[in-house]
C-alpha atoms as a PDB file:
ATOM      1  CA  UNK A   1      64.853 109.164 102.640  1.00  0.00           C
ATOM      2  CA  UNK A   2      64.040 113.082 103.122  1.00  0.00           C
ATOM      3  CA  UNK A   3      66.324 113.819 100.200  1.00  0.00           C
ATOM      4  CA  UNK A   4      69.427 112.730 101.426  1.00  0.00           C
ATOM      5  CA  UNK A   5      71.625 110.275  98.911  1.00  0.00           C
ATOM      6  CA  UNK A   6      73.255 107.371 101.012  1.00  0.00           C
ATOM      7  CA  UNK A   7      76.907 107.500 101.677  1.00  0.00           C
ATOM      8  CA  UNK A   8      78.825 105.652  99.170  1.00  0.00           C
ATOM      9  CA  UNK A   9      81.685 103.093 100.742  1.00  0.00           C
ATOM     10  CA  UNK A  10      84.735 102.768 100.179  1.00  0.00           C
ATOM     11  CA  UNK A  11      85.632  99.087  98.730  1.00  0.00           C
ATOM     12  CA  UNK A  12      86.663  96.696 101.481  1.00  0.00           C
ATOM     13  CA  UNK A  13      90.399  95.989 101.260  1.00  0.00           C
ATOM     14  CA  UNK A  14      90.880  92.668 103.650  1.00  0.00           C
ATOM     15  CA  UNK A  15      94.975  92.699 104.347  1.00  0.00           C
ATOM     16  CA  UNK A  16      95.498  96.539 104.894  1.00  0.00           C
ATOM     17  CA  UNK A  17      92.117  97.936 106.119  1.00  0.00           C
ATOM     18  CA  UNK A  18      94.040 101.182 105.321  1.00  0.00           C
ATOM     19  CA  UNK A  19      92.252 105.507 105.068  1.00  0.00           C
ATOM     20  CA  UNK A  20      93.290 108.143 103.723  1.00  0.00           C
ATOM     21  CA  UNK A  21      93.058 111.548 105.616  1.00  0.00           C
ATOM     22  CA  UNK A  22      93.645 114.337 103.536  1.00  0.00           C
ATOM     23  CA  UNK A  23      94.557 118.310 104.629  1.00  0.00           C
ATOM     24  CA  UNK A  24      94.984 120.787 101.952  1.00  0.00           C
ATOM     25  CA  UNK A  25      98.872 120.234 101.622  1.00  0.00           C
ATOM     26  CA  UNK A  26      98.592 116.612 101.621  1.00  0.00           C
ATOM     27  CA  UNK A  27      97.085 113.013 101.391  1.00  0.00           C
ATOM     28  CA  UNK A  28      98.230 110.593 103.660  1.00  0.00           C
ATOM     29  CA  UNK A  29      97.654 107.218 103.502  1.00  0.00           C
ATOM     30  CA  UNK A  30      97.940 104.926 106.981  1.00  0.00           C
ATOM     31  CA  UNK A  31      97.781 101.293 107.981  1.00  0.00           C
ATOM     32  CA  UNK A  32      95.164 100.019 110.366  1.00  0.00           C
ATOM     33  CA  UNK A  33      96.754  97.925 112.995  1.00  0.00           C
ATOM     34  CA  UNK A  34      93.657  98.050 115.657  1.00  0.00           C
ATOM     35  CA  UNK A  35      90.925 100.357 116.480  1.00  0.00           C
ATOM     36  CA  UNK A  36      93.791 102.298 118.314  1.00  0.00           C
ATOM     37  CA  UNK A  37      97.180 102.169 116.172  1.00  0.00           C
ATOM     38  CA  UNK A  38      97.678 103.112 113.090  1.00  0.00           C
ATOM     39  CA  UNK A  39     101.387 103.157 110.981  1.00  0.00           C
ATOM     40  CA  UNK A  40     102.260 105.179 107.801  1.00  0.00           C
ATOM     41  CA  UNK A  41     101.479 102.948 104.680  1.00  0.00           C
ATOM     42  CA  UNK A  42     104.802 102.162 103.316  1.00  0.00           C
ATOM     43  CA  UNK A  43     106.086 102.983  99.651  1.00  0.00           C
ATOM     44  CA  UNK A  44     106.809  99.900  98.487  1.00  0.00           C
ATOM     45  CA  UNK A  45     103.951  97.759  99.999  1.00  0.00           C
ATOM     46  CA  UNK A  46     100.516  99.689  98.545  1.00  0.00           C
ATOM     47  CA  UNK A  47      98.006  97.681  97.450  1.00  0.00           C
ATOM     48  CA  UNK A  48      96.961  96.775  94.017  1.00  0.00           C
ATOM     49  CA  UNK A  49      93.183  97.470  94.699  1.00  0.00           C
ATOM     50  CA  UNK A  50      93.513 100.954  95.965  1.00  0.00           C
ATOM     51  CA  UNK A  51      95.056 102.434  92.858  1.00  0.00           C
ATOM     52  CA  UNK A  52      97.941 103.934  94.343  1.00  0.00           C
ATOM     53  CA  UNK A  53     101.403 104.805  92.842  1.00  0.00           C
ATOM     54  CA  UNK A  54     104.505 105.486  94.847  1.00  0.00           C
ATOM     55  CA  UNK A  55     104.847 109.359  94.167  1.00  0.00           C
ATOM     56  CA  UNK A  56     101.278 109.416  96.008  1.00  0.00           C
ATOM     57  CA  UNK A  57     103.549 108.470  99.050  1.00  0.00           C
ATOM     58  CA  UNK A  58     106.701 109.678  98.674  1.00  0.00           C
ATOM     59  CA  UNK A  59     108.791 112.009  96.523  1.00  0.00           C
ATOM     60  CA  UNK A  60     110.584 109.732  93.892  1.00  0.00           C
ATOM     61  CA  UNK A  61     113.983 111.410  93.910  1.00  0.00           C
ATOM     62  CA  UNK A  62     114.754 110.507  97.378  1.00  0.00           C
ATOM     63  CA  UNK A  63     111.931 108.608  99.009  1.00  0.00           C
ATOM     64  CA  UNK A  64     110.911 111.105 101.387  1.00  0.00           C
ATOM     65  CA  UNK A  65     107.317 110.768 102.484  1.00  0.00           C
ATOM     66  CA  UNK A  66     104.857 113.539 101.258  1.00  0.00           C
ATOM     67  CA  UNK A  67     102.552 113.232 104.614  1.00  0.00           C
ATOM     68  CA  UNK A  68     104.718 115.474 107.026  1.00  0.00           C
ATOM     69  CA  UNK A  69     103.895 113.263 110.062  1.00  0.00           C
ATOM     70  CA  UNK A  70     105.904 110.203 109.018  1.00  0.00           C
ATOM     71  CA  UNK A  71     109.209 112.281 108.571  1.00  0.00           C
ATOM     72  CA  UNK A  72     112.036 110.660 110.367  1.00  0.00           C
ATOM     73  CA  UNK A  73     115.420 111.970 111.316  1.00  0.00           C
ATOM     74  CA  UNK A  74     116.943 110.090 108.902  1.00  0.00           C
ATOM     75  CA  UNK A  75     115.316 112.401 106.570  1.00  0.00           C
ATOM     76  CA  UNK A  76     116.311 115.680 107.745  1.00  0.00           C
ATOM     77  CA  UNK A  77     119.460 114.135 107.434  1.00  0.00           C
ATOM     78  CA  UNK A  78     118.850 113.216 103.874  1.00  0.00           C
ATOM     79  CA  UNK A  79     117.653 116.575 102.882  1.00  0.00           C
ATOM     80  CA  UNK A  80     120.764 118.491 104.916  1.00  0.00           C
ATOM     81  CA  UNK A  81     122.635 116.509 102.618  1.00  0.00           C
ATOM     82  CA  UNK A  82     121.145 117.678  99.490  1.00  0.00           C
ATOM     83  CA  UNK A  83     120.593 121.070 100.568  1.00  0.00           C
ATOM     84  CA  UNK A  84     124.745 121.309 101.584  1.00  0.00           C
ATOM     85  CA  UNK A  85     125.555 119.249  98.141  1.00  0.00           C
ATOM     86  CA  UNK A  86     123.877 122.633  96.689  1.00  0.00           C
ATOM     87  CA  UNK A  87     125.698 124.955  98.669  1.00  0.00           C
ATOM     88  CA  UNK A  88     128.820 123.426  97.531  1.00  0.00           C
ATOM     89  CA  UNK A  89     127.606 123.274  93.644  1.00  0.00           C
ATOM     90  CA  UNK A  90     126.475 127.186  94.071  1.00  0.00           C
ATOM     91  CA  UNK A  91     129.632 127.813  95.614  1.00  0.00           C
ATOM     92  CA  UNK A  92     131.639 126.604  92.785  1.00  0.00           C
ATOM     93  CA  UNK A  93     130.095 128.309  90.137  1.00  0.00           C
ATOM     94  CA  UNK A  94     129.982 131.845  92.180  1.00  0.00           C
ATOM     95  CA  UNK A  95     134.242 131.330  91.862  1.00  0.00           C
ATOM     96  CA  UNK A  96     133.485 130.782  95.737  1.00  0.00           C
ATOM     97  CA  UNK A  97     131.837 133.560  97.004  1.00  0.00           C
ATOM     98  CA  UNK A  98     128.965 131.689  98.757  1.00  0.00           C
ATOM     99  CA  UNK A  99     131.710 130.582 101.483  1.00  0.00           C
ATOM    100  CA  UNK A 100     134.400 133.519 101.376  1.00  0.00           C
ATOM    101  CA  UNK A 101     134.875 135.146 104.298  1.00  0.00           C
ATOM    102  CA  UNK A 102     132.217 132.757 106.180  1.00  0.00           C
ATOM    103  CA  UNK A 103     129.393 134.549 104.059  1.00  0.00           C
ATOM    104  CA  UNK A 104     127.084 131.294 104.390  1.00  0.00           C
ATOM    105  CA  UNK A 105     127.818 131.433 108.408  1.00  0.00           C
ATOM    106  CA  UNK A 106     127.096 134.954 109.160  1.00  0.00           C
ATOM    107  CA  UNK A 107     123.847 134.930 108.701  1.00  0.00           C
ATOM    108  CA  UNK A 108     122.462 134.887 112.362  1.00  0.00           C
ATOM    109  CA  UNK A 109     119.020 134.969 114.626  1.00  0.00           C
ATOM    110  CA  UNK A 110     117.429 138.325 115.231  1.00  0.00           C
ATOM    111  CA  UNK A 111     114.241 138.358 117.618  1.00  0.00           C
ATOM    112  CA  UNK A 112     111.892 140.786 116.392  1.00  0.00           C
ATOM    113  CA  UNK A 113     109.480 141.205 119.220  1.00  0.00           C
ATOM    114  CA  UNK A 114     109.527 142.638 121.246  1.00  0.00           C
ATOM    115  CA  UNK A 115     111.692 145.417 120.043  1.00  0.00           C
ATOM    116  CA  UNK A 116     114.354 144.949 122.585  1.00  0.00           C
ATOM    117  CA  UNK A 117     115.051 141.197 123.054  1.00  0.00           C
ATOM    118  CA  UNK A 118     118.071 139.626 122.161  1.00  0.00           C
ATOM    119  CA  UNK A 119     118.926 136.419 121.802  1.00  0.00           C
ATOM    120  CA  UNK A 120     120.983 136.183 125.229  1.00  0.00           C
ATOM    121  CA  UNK A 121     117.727 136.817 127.049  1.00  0.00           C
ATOM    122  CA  UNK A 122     116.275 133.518 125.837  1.00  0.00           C
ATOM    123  CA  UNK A 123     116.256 130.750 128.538  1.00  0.00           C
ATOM    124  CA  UNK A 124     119.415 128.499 127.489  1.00  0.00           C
ATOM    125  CA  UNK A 125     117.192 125.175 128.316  1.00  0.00           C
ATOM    126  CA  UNK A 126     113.160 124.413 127.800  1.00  0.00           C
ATOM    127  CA  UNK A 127     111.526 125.404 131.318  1.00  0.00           C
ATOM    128  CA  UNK A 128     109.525 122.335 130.967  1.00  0.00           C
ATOM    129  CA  UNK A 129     105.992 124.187 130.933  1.00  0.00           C
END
């Protein structure tokens, strides 16, 4: 065999036919639906035989998928929610200095290159390119 060691396979899983891909920030686990389609493995359908738990999926607190590609709206709008929850909690134990004087809403967009762009020469609409 010239030295090389066979590739060892990955057990056969009938129903799901399911891969992982993995990146350095994250393992993501999809469903094979043909040679062509594939769909995020859900949370609460992972199969016995691959040895899987649910925080390998998503985080537990609020269900939000750990593989960045099968974030949804509805989950920014999860997270705004928590984040602005926070606000409001930091706000009320700084005796409300996080919102006096709009504070939170001053904070603005500064372009930094090239040294002389501002924000009103950005193109108010995508050219489409």
């Amino acid at each position: 065999m010239n030295g090389l060691k066979p590739i060892r396979q990955a057990p056969y899983i009938p129903s799901f036919k399911a891969w992982a891909l993995r990146c350095n920030f994250c393992k993501a686990y999809y469903q094979a639906l043909s040679t062509h389609r594939i769909k995020p493995l859900d949370w609460n359908k992972l199969p016995i035989e691959m040895g899987l738990r649910e925080t390998d999926l998503v985080y537990r607190q609020n269900r939000i998928p750990r593989d960045p590609y099968s974030i949804l709206p509805e989950h920014v709008d999860q997270v705004k929610k928590v984040v602005d929850d926070m606000i409001n909690e930091l706000d009320q134990l700084l005796q409300g200095r996080v919102r006096a004087e709009n504070w939170l809403g001053k904070d603005t967009l500064h372009l930094v290159h090239p040294p002389s762009a501002t924000i009103a020469d950005l193109p108010s609409e995508p050219s489409g390119e």
